[in-house]
C-alpha atoms as a PDB file:
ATOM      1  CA  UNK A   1      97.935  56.257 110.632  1.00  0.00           C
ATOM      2  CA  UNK A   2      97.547  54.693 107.279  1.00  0.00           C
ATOM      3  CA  UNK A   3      95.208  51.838 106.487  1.00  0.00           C
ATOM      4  CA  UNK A   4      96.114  49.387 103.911  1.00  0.00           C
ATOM      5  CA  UNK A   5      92.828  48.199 101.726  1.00  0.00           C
ATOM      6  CA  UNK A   6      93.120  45.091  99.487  1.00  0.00           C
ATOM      7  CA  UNK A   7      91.601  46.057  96.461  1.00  0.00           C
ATOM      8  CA  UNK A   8      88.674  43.651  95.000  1.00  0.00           C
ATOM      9  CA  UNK A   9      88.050  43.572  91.527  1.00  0.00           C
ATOM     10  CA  UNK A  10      85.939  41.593  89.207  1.00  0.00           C
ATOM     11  CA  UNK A  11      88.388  39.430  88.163  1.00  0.00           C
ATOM     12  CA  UNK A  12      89.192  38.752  91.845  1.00  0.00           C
ATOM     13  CA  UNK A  13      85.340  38.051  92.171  1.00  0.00           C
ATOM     14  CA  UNK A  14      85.412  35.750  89.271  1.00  0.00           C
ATOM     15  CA  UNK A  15      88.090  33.806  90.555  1.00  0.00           C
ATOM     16  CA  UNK A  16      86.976  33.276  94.028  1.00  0.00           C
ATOM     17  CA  UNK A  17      83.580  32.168  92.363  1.00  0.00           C
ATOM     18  CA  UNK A  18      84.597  29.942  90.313  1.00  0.00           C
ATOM     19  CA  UNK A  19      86.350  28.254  93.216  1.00  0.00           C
ATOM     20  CA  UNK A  20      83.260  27.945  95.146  1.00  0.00           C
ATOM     21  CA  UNK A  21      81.377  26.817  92.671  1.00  0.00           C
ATOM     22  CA  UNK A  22      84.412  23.958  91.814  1.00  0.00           C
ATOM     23  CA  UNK A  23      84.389  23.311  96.034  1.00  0.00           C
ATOM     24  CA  UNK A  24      79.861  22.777  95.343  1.00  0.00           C
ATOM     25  CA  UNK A  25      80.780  20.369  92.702  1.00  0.00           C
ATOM     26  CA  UNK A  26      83.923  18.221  94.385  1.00  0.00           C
ATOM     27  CA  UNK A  27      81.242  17.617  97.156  1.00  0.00           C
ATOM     28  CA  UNK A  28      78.439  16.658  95.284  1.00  0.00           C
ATOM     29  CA  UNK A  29      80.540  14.382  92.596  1.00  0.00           C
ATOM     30  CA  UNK A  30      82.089  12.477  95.733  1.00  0.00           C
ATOM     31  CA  UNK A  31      80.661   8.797  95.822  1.00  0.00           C
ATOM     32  CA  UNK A  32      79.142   7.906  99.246  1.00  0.00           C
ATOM     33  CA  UNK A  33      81.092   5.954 101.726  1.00  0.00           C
ATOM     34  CA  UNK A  34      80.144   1.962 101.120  1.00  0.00           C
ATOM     35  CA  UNK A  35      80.871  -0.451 104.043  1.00  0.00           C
ATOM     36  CA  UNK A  36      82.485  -3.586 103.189  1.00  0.00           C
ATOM     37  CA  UNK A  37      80.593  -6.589 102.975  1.00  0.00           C
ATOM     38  CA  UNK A  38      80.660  -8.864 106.044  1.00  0.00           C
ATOM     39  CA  UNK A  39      79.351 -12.609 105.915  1.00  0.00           C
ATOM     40  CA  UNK A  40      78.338 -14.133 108.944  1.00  0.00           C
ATOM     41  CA  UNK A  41      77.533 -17.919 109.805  1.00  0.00           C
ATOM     42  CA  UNK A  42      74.319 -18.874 111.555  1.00  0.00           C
ATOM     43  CA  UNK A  43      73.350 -22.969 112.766  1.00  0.00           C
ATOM     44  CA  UNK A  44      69.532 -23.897 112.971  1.00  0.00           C
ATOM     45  CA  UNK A  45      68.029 -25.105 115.501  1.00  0.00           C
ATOM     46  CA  UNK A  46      65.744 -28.059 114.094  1.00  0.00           C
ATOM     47  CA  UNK A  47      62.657 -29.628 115.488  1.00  0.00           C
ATOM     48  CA  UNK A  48      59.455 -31.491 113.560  1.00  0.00           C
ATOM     49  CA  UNK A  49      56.186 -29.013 113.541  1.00  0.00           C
ATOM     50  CA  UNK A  50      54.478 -31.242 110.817  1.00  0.00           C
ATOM     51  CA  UNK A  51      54.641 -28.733 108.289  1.00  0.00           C
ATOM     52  CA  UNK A  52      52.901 -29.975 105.068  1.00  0.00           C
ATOM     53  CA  UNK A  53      55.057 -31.491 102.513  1.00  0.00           C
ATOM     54  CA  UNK A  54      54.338 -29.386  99.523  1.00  0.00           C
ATOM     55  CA  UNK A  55      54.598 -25.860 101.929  1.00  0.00           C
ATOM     56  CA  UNK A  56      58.515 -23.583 101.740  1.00  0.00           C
ATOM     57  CA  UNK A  57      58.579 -20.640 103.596  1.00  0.00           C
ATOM     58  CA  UNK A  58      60.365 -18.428 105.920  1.00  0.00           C
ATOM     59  CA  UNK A  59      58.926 -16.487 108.819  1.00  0.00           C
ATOM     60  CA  UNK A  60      60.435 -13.238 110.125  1.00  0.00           C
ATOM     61  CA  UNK A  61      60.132 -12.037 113.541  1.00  0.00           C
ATOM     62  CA  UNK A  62      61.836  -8.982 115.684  1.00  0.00           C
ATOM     63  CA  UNK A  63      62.065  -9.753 119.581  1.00  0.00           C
ATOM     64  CA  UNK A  64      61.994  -6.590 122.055  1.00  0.00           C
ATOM     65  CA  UNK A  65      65.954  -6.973 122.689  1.00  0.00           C
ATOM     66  CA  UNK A  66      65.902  -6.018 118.585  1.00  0.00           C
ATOM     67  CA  UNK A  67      67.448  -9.642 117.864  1.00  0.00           C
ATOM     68  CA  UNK A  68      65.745 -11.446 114.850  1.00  0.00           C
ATOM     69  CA  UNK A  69      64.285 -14.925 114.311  1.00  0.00           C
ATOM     70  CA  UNK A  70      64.338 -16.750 110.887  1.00  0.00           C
ATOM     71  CA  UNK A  71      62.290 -19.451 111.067  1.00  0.00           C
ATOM     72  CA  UNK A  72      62.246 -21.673 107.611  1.00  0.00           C
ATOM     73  CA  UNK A  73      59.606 -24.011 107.071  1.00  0.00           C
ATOM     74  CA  UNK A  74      59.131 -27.182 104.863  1.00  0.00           C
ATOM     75  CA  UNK A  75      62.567 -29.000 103.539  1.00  0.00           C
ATOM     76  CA  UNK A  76      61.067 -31.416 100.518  1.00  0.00           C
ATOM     77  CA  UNK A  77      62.662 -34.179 102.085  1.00  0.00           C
ATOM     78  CA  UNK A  78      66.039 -33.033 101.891  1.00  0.00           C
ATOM     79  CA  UNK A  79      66.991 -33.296 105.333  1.00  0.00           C
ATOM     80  CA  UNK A  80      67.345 -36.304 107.426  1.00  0.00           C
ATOM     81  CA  UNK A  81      67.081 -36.756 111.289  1.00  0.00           C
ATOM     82  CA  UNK A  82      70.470 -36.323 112.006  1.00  0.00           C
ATOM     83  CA  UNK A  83      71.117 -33.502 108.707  1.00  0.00           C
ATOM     84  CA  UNK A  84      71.615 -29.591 109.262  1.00  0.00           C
ATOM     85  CA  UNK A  85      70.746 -26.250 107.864  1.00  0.00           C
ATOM     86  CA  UNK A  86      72.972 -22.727 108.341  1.00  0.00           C
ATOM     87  CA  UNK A  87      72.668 -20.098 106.788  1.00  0.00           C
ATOM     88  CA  UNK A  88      75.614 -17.696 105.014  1.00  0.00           C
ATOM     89  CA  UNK A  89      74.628 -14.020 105.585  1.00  0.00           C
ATOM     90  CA  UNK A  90      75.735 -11.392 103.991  1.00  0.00           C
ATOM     91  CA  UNK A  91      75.404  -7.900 104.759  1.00  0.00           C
ATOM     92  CA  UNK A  92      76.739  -5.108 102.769  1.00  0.00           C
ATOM     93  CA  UNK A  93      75.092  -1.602 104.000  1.00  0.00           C
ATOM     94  CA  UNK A  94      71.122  -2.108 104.063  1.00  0.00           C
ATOM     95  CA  UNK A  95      71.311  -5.151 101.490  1.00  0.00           C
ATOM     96  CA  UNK A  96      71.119  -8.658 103.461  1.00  0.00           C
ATOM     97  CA  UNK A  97      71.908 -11.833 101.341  1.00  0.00           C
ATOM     98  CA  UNK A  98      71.397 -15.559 102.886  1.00  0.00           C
ATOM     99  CA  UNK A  99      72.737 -18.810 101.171  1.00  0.00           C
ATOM    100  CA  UNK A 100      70.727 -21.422 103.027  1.00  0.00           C
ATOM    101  CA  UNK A 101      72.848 -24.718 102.774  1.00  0.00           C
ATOM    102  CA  UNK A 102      71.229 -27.976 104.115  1.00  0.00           C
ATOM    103  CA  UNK A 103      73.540 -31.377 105.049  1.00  0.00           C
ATOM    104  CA  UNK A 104      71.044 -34.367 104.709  1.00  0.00           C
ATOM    105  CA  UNK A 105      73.001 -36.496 106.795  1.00  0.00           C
ATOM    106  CA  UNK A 106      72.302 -40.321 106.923  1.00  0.00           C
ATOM    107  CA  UNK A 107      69.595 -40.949 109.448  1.00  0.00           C
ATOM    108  CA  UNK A 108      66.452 -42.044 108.769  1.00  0.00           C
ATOM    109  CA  UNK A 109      63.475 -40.666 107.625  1.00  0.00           C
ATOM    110  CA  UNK A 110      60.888 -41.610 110.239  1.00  0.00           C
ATOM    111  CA  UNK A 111      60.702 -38.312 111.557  1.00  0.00           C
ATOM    112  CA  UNK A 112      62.801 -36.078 109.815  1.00  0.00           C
ATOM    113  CA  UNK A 113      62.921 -31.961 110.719  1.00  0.00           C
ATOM    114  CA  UNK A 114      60.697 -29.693 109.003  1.00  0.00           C
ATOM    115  CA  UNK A 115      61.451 -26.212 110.620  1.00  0.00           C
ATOM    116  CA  UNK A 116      64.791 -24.662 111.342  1.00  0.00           C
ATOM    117  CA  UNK A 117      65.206 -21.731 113.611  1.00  0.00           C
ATOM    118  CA  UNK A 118      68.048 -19.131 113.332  1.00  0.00           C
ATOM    119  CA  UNK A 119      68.531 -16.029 115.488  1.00  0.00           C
ATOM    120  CA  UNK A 120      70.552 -12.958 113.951  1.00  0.00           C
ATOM    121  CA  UNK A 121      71.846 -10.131 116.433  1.00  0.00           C
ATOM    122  CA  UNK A 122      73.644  -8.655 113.675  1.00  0.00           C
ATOM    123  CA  UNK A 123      71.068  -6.419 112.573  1.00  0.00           C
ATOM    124  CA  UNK A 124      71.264  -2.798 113.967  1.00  0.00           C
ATOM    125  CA  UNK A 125      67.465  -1.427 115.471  1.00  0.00           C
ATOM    126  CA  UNK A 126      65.295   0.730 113.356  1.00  0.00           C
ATOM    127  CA  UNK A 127      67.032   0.125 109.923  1.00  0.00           C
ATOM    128  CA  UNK A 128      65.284  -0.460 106.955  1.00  0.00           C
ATOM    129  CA  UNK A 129      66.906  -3.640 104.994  1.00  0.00           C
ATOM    130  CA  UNK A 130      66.410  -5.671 102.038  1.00  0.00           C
ATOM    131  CA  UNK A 131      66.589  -8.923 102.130  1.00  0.00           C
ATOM    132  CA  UNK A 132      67.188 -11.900 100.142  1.00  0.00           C
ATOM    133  CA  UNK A 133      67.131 -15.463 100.933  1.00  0.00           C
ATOM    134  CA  UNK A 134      67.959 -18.632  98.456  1.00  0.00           C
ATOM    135  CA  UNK A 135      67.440 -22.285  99.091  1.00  0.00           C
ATOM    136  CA  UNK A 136      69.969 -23.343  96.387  1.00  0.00           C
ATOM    137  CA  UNK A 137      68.854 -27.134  97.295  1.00  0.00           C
ATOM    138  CA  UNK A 138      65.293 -26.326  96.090  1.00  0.00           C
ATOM    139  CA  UNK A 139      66.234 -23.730  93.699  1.00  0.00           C
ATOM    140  CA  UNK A 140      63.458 -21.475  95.679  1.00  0.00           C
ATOM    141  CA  UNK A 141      64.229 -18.025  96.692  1.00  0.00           C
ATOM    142  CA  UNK A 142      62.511 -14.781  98.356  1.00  0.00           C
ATOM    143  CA  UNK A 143      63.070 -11.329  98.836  1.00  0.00           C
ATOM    144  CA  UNK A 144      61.501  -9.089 101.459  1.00  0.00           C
ATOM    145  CA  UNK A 145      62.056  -5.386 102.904  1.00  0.00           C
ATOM    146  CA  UNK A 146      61.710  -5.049 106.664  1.00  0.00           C
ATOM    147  CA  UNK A 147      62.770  -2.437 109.659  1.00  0.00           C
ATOM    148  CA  UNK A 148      63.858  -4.119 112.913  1.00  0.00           C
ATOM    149  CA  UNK A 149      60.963  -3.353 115.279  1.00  0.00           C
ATOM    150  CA  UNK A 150      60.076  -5.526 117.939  1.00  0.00           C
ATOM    151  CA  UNK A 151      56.896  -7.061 117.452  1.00  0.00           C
ATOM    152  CA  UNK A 152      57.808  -7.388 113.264  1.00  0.00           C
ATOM    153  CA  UNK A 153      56.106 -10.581 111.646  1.00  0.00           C
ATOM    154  CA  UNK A 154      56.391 -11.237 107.882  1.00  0.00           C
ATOM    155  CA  UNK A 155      55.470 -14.552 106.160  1.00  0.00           C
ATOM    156  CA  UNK A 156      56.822 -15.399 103.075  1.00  0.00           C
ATOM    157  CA  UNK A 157      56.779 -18.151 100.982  1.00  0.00           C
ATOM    158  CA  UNK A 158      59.847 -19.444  99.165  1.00  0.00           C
ATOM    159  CA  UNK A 159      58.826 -19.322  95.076  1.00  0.00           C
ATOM    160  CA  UNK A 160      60.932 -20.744  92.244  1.00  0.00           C
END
């Protein structure tokens, strides 16, 4: 019985190494997979807390069912009683970008909304995100970090 040997030189050696090491590099060179960005569309819920005139902030909260609650205070007078805030929310990855848009309406102003409540469920639980929010109408804007948790508070006020 004869056995047939492949025969392994150094130049075999060099070439099957230099091939790995080429394989090491493709993988570490490849750029990371990036989600595409999606924009979502959220309506506030308004109601009059008597928030002082001068005061522009947002509150963020995390409910146990992992949804969150932005709740933005203090409009400068822009909104009437029969106006409206959403919000445009982008999210691309871990990065969160809102374009708060307000519609004053024509009501009057005898007791116009301070506070505007939006709810987000499109946050996944236990990720760490960056946020930013704008109030182009007040040229006021704020940026935060956060992991959805329930029990999460952060208070922020909006700065120009």
């Amino acid at each position: 019985m004869t056995l047939s040997w492949i025969a392994i030189g150094t130049v075999e050696l060099c070439v099957l190494g230099f091939i790995a090491a080429a394989a090491v590099i493709a993988l570490i060179m490849k750029p990371g997979s990036r989600n595409e960005a999606v924009t979502e569309f959220a309506a506030g819920l308004l109601s009059h807390e008597g928030v002082l005139a001068g005061s522009f902030g947002i509150e963020l909260t995390c409910r146990d069912d992992y949804s969150t609650v932005i709740t933005r205070q203090g409009f400068g007078g822009l909104l009437s009683s029969d106006g409206s805030v959403s919000l445009a929310i982008t999210i691309k990855d871990c990065d969160i970008t809102i374009e708060e848009r307000i519609i004053s309406g024509h009501g009057t102003s005898d007791d116009t909304p301070d506070t505007a409540t939006f709810t987000l469920t499109c946050l996944k639980p236990r990720l760490h995100y960056h946020l930013r929010y704008t109030s182009e109408a007040l040229s006021r804007s704020v940026t935060m970090s956060f992991t959805v948790t329930p029990g999460l508070s952060i208070v922020k006020e909006l700065v120009q």
